[in-house]
PDB file of N, CA and C in Angstrom:
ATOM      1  N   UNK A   1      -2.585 -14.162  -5.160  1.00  0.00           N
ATOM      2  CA  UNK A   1      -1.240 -14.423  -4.693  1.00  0.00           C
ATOM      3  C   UNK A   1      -1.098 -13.841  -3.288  1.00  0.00           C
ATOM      4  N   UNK A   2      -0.860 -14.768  -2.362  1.00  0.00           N
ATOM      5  CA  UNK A   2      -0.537 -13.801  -1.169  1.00  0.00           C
ATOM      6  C   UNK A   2       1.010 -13.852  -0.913  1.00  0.00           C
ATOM      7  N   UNK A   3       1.778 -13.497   0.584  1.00  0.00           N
ATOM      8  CA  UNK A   3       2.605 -12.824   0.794  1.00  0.00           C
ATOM      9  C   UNK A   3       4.255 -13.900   0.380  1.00  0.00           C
ATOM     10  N   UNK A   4       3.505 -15.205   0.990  1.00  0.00           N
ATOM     11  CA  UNK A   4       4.701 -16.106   0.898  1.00  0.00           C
ATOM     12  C   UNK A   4       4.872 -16.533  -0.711  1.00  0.00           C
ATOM     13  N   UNK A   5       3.716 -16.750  -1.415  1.00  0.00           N
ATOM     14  CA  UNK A   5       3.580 -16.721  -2.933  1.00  0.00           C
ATOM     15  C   UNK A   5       4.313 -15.870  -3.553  1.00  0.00           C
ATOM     16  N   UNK A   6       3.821 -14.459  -3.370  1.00  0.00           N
ATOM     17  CA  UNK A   6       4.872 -13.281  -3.876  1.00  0.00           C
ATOM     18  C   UNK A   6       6.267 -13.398  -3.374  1.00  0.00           C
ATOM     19  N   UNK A   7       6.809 -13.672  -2.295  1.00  0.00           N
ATOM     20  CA  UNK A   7       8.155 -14.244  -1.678  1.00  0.00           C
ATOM     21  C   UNK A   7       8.873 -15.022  -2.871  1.00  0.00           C
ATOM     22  N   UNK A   8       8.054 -16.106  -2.906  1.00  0.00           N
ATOM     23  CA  UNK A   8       9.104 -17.510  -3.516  1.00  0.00           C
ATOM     24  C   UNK A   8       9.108 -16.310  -5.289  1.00  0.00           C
ATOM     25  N   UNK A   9       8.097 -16.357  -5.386  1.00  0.00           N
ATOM     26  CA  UNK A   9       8.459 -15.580  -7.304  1.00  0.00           C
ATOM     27  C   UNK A   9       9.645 -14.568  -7.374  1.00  0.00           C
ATOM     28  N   UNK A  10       9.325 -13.670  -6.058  1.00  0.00           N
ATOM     29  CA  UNK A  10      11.208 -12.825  -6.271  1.00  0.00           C
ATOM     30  C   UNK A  10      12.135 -13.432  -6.347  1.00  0.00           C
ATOM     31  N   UNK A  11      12.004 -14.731  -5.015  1.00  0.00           N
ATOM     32  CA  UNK A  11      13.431 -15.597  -5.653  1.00  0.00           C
ATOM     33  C   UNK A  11      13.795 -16.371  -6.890  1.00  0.00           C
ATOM     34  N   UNK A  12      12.383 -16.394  -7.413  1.00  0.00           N
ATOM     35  CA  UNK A  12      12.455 -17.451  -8.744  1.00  0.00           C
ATOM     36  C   UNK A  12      13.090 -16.282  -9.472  1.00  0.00           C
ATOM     37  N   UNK A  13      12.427 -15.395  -9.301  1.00  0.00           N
ATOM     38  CA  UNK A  13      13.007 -13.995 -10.710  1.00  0.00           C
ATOM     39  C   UNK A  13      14.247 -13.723 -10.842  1.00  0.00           C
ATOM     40  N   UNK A  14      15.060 -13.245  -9.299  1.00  0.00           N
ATOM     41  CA  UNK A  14      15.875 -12.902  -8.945  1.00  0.00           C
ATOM     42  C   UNK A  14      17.556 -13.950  -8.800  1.00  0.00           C
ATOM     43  N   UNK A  15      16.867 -15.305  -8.572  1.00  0.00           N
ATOM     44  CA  UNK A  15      17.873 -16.278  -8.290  1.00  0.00           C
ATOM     45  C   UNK A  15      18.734 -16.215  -7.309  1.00  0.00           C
ATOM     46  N   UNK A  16      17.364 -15.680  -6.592  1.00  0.00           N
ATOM     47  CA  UNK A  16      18.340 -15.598  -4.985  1.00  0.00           C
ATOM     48  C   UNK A  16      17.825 -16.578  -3.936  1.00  0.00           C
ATOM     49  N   UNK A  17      18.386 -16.846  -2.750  1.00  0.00           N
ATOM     50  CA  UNK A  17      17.604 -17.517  -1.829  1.00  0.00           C
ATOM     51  C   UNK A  17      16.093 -17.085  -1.217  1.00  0.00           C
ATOM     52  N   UNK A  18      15.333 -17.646  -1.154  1.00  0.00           N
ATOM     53  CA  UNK A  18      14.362 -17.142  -0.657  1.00  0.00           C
ATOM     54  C   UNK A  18      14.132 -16.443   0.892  1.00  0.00           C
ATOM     55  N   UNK A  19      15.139 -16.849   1.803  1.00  0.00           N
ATOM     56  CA  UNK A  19      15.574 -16.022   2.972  1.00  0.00           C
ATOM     57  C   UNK A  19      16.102 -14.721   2.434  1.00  0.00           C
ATOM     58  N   UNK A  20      17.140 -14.233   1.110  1.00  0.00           N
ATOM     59  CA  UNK A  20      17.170 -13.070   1.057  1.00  0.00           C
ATOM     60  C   UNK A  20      16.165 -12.272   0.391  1.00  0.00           C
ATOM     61  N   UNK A  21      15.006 -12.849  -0.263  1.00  0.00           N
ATOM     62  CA  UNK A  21      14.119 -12.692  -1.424  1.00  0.00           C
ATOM     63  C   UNK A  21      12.817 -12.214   0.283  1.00  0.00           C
ATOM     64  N   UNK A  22      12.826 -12.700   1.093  1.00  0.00           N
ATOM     65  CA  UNK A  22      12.533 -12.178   2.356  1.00  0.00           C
ATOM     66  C   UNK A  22      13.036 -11.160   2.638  1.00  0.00           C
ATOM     67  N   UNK A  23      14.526 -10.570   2.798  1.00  0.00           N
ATOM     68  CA  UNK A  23      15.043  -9.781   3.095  1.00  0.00           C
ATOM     69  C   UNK A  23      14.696  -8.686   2.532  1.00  0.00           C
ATOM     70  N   UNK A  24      14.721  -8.748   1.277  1.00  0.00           N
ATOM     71  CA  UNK A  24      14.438  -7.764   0.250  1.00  0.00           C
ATOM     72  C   UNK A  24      12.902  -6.943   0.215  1.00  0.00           C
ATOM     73  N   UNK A  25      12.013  -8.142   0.396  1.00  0.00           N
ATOM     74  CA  UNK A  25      10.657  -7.610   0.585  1.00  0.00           C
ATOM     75  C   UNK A  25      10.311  -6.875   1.692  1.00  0.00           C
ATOM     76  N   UNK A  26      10.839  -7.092   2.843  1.00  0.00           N
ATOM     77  CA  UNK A  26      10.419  -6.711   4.110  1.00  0.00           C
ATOM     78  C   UNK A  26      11.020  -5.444   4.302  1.00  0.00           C
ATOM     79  N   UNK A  27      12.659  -5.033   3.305  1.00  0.00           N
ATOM     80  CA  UNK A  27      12.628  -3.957   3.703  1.00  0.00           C
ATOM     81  C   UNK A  27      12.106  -3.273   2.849  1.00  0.00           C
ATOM     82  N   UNK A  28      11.578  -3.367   1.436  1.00  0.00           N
ATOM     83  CA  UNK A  28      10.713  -2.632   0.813  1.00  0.00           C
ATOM     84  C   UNK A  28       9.619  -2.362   1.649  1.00  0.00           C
ATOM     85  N   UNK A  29       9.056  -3.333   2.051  1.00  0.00           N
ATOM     86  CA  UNK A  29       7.616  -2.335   2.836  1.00  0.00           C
ATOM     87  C   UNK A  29       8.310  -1.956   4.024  1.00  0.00           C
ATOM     88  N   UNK A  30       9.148  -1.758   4.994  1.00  0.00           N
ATOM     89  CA  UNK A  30       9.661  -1.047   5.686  1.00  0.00           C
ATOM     90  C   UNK A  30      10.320   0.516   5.266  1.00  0.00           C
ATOM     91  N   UNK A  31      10.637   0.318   4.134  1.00  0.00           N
ATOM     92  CA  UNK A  31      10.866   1.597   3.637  1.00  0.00           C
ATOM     93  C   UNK A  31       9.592   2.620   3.141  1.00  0.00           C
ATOM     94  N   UNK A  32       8.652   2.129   2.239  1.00  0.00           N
ATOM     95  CA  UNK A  32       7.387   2.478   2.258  1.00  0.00           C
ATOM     96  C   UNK A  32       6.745   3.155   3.393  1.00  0.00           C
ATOM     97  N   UNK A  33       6.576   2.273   4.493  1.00  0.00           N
ATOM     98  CA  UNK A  33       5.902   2.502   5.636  1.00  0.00           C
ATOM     99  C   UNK A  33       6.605   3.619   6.572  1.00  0.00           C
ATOM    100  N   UNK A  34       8.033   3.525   6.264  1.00  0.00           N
ATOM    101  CA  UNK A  34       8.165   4.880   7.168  1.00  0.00           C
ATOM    102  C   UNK A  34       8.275   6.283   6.711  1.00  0.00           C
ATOM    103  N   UNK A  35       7.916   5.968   4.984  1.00  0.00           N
ATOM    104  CA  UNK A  35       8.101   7.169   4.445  1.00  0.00           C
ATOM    105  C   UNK A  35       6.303   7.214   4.203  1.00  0.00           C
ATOM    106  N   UNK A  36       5.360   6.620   4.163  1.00  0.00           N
ATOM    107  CA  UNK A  36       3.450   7.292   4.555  1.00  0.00           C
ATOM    108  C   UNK A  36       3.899   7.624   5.964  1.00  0.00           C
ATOM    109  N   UNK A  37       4.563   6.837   7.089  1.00  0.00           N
ATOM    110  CA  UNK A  37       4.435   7.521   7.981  1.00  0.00           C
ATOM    111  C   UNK A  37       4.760   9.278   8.109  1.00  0.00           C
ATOM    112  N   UNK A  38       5.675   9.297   7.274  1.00  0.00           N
ATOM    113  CA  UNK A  38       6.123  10.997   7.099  1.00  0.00           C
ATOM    114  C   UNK A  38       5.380  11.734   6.224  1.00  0.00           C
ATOM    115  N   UNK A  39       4.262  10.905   6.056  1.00  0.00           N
ATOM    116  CA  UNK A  39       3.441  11.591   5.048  1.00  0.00           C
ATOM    117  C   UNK A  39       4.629  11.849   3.553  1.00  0.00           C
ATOM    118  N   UNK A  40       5.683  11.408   2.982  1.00  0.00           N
ATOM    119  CA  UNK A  40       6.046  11.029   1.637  1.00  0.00           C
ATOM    120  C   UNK A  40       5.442  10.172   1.420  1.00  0.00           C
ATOM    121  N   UNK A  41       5.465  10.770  -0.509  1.00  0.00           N
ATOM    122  CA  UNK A  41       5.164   9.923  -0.852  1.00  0.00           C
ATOM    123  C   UNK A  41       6.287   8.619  -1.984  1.00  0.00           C
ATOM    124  N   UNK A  42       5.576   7.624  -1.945  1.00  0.00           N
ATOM    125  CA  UNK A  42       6.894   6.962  -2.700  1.00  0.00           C
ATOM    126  C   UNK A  42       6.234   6.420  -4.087  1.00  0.00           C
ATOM    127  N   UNK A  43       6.919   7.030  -5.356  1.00  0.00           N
ATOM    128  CA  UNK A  43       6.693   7.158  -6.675  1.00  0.00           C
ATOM    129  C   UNK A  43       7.943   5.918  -7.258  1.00  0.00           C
ATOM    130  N   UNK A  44       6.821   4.989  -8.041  1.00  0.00           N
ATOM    131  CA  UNK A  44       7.819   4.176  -9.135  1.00  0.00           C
ATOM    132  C   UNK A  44       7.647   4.273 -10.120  1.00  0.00           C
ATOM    133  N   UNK A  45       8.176   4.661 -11.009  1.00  0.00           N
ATOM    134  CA  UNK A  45       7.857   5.076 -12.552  1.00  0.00           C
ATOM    135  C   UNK A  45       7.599   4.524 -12.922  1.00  0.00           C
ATOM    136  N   UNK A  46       6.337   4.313 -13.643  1.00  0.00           N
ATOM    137  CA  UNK A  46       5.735   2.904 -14.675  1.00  0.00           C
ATOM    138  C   UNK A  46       5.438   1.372 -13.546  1.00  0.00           C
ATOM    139  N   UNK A  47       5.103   2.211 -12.733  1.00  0.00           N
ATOM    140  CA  UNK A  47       4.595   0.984 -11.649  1.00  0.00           C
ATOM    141  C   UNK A  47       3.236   1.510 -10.882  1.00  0.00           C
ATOM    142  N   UNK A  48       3.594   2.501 -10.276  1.00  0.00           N
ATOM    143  CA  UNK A  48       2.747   3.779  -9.375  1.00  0.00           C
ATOM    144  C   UNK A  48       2.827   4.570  -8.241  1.00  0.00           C
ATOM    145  N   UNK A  49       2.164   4.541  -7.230  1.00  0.00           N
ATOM    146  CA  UNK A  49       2.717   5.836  -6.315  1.00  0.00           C
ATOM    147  C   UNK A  49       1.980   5.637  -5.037  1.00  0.00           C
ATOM    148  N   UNK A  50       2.313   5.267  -4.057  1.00  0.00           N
ATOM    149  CA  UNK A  50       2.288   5.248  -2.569  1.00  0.00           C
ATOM    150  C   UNK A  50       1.782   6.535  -1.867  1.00  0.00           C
ATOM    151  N   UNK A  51       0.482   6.356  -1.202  1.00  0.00           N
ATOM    152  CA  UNK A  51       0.598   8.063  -0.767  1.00  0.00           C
ATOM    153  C   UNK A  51      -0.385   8.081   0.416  1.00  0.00           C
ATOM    154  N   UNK A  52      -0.587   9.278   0.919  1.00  0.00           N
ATOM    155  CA  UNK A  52      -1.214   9.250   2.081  1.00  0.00           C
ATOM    156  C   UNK A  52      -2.362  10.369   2.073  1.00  0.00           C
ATOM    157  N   UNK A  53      -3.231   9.588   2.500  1.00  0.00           N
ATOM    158  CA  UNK A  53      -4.637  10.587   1.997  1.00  0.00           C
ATOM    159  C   UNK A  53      -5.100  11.285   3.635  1.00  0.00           C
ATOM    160  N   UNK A  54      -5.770  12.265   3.520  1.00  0.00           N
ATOM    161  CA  UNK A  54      -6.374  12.770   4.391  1.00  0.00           C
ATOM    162  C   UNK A  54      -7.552  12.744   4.252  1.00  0.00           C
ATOM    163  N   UNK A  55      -8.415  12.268   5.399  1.00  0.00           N
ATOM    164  CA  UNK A  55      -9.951  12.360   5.758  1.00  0.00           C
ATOM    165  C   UNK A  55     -10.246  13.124   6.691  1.00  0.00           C
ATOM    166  N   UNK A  56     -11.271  14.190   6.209  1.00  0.00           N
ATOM    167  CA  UNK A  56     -11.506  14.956   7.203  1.00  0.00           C
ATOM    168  C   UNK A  56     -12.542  14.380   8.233  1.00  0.00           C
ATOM    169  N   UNK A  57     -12.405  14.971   9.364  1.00  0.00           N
ATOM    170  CA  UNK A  57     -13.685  14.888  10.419  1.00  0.00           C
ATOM    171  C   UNK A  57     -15.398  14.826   9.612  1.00  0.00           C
ATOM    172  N   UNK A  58     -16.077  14.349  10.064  1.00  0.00           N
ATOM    173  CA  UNK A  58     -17.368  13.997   9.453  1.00  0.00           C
ATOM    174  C   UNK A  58     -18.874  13.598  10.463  1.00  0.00           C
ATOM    175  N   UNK A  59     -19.401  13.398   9.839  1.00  0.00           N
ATOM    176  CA  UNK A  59     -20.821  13.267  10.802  1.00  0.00           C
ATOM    177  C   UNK A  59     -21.732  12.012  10.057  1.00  0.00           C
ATOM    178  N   UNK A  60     -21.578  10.882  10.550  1.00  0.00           N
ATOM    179  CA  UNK A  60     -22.043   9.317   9.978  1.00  0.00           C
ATOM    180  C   UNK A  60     -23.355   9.236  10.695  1.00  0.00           C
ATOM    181  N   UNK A  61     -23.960   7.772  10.087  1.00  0.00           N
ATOM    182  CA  UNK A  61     -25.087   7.755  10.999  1.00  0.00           C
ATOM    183  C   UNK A  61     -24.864   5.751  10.830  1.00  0.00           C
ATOM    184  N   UNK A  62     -24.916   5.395  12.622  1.00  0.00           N
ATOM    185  CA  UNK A  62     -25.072   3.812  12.775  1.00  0.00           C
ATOM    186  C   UNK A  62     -25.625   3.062  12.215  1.00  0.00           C
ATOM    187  N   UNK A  63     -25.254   2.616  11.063  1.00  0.00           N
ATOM    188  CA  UNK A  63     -26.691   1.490  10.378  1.00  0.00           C
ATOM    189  C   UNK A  63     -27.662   0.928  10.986  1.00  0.00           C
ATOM    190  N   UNK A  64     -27.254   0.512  12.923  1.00  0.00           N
ATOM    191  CA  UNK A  64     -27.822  -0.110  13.150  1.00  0.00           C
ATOM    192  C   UNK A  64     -28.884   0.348  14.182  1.00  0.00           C
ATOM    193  N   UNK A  65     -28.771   1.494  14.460  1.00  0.00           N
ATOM    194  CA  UNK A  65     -29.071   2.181  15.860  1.00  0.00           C
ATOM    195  C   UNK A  65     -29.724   3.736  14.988  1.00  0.00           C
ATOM    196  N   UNK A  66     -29.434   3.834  13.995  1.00  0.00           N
ATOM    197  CA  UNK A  66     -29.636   4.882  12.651  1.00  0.00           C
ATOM    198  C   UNK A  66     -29.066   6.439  13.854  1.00  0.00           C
ATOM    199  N   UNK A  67     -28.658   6.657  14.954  1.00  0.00           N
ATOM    200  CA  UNK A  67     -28.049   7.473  15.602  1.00  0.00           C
ATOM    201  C   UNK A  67     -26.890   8.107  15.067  1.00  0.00           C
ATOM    202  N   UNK A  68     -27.110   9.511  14.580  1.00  0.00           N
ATOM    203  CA  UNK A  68     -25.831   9.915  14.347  1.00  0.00           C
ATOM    204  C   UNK A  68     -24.462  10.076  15.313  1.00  0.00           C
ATOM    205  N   UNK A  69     -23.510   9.378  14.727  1.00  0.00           N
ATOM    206  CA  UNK A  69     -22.350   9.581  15.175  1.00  0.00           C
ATOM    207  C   UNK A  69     -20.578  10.644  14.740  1.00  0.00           C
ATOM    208  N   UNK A  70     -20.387  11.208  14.958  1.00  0.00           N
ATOM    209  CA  UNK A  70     -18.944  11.487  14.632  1.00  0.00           C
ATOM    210  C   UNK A  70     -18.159  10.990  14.648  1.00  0.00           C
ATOM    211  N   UNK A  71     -17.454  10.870  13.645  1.00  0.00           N
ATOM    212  CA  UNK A  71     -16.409  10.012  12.979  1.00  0.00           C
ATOM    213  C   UNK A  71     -15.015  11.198  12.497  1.00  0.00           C
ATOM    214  N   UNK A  72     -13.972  10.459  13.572  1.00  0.00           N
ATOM    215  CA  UNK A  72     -12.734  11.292  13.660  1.00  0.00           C
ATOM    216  C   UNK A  72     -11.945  11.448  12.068  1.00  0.00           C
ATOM    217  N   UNK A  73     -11.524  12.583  11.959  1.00  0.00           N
ATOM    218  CA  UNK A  73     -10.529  12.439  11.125  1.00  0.00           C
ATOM    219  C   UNK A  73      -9.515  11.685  11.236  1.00  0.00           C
ATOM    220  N   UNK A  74      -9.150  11.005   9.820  1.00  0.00           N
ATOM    221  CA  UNK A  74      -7.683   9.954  10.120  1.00  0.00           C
ATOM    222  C   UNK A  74      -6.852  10.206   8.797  1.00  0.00           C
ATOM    223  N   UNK A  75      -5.988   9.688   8.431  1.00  0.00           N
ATOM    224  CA  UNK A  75      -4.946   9.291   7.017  1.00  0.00           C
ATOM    225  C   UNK A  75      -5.344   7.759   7.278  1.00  0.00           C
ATOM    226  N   UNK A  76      -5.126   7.337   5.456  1.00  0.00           N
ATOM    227  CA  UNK A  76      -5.255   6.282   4.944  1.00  0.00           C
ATOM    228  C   UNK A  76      -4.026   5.897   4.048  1.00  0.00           C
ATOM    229  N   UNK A  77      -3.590   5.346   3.634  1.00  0.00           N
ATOM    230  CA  UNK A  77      -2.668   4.891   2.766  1.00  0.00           C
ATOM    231  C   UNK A  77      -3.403   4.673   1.549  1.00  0.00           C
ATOM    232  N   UNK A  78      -3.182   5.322   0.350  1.00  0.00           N
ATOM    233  CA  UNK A  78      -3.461   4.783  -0.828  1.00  0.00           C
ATOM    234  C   UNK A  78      -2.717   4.438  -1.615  1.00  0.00           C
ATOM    235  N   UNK A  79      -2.240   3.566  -3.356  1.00  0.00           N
ATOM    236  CA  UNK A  79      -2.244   3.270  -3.935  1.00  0.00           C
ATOM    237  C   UNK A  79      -2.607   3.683  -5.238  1.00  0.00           C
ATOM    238  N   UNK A  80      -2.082   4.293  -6.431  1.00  0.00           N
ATOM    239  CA  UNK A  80      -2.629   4.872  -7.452  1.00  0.00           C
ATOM    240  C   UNK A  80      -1.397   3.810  -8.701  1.00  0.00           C
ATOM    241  N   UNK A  81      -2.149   3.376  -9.459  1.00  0.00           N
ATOM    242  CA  UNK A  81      -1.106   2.678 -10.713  1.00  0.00           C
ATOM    243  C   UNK A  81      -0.410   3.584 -11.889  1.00  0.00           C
ATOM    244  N   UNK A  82       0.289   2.899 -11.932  1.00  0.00           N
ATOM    245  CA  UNK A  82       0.980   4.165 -13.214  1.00  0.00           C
ATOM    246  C   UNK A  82       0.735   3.427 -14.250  1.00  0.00           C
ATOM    247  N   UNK A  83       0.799   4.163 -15.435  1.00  0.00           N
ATOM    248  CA  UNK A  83       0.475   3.997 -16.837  1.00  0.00           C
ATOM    249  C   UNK A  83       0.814   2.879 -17.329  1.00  0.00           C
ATOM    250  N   UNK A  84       1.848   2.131 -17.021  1.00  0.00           N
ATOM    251  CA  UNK A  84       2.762   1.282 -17.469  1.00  0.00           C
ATOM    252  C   UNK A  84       2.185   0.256 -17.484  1.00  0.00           C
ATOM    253  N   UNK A  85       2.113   0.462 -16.062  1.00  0.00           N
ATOM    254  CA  UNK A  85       1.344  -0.945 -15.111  1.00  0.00           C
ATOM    255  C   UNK A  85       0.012  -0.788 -15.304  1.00  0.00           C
ATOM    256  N   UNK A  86      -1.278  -0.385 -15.400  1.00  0.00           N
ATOM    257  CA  UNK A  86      -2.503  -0.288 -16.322  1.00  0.00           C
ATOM    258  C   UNK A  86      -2.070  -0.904 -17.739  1.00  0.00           C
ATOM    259  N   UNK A  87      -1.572  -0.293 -18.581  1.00  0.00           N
ATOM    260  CA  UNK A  87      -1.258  -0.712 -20.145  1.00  0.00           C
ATOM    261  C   UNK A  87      -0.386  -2.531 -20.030  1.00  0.00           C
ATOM    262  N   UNK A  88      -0.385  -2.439 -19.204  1.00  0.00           N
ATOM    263  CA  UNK A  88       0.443  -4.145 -19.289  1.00  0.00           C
ATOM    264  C   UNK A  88      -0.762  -5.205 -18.771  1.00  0.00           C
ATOM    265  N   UNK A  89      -1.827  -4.931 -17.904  1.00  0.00           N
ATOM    266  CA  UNK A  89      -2.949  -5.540 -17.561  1.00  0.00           C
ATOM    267  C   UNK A  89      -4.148  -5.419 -18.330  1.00  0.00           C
ATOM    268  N   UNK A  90      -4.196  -4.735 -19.401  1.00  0.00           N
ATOM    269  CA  UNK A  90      -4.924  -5.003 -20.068  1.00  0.00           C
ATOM    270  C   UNK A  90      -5.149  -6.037 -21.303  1.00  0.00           C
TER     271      UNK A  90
END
């Protein structure tokens, strides 16, 4: 399912227009996104939990050149499922 797919099903669910079924989505991940940006995290009960990981600094080597390189520390955004949502996909 991609983004416009997931779009039209909120409005089917919801029985709303699909311009507000837009509305709705965009500010969910707008809300998301500025709360990893603050490093919160955002928890849905029986759904899962939004969060922001830390990677430390490290020492890689080029697959292609086999030269070791350093590789900066960054944050990642992760994703963890909650119980609910596991037990309903199975």
């Amino acid at each position: 399912m991609n983004k416009t797919e997931l779009i039209q099903r909120i409005a089917d669910e919801t029985g709303e227009s699909r311009n507000d079924a837009q509305k709705f989505f965009d500010a969910f991940t707008d809300v998301v996104t500025d709360a990893l940006k603050r490093e919160d995290a955002v928890q849905i009960t029986g759904f899962g939990k939004f969060y922001v990981q830390k990677r430390e600094a490290r020492e890689g080597i080029n697959p292609q050149t086999k030269q070791k390189i350093n590789i900066a520390a960054s944050k990642v955004p992760k994703f963890t499922a909650g119980n609910a949502l596991k037990d309903d996909i199975k």
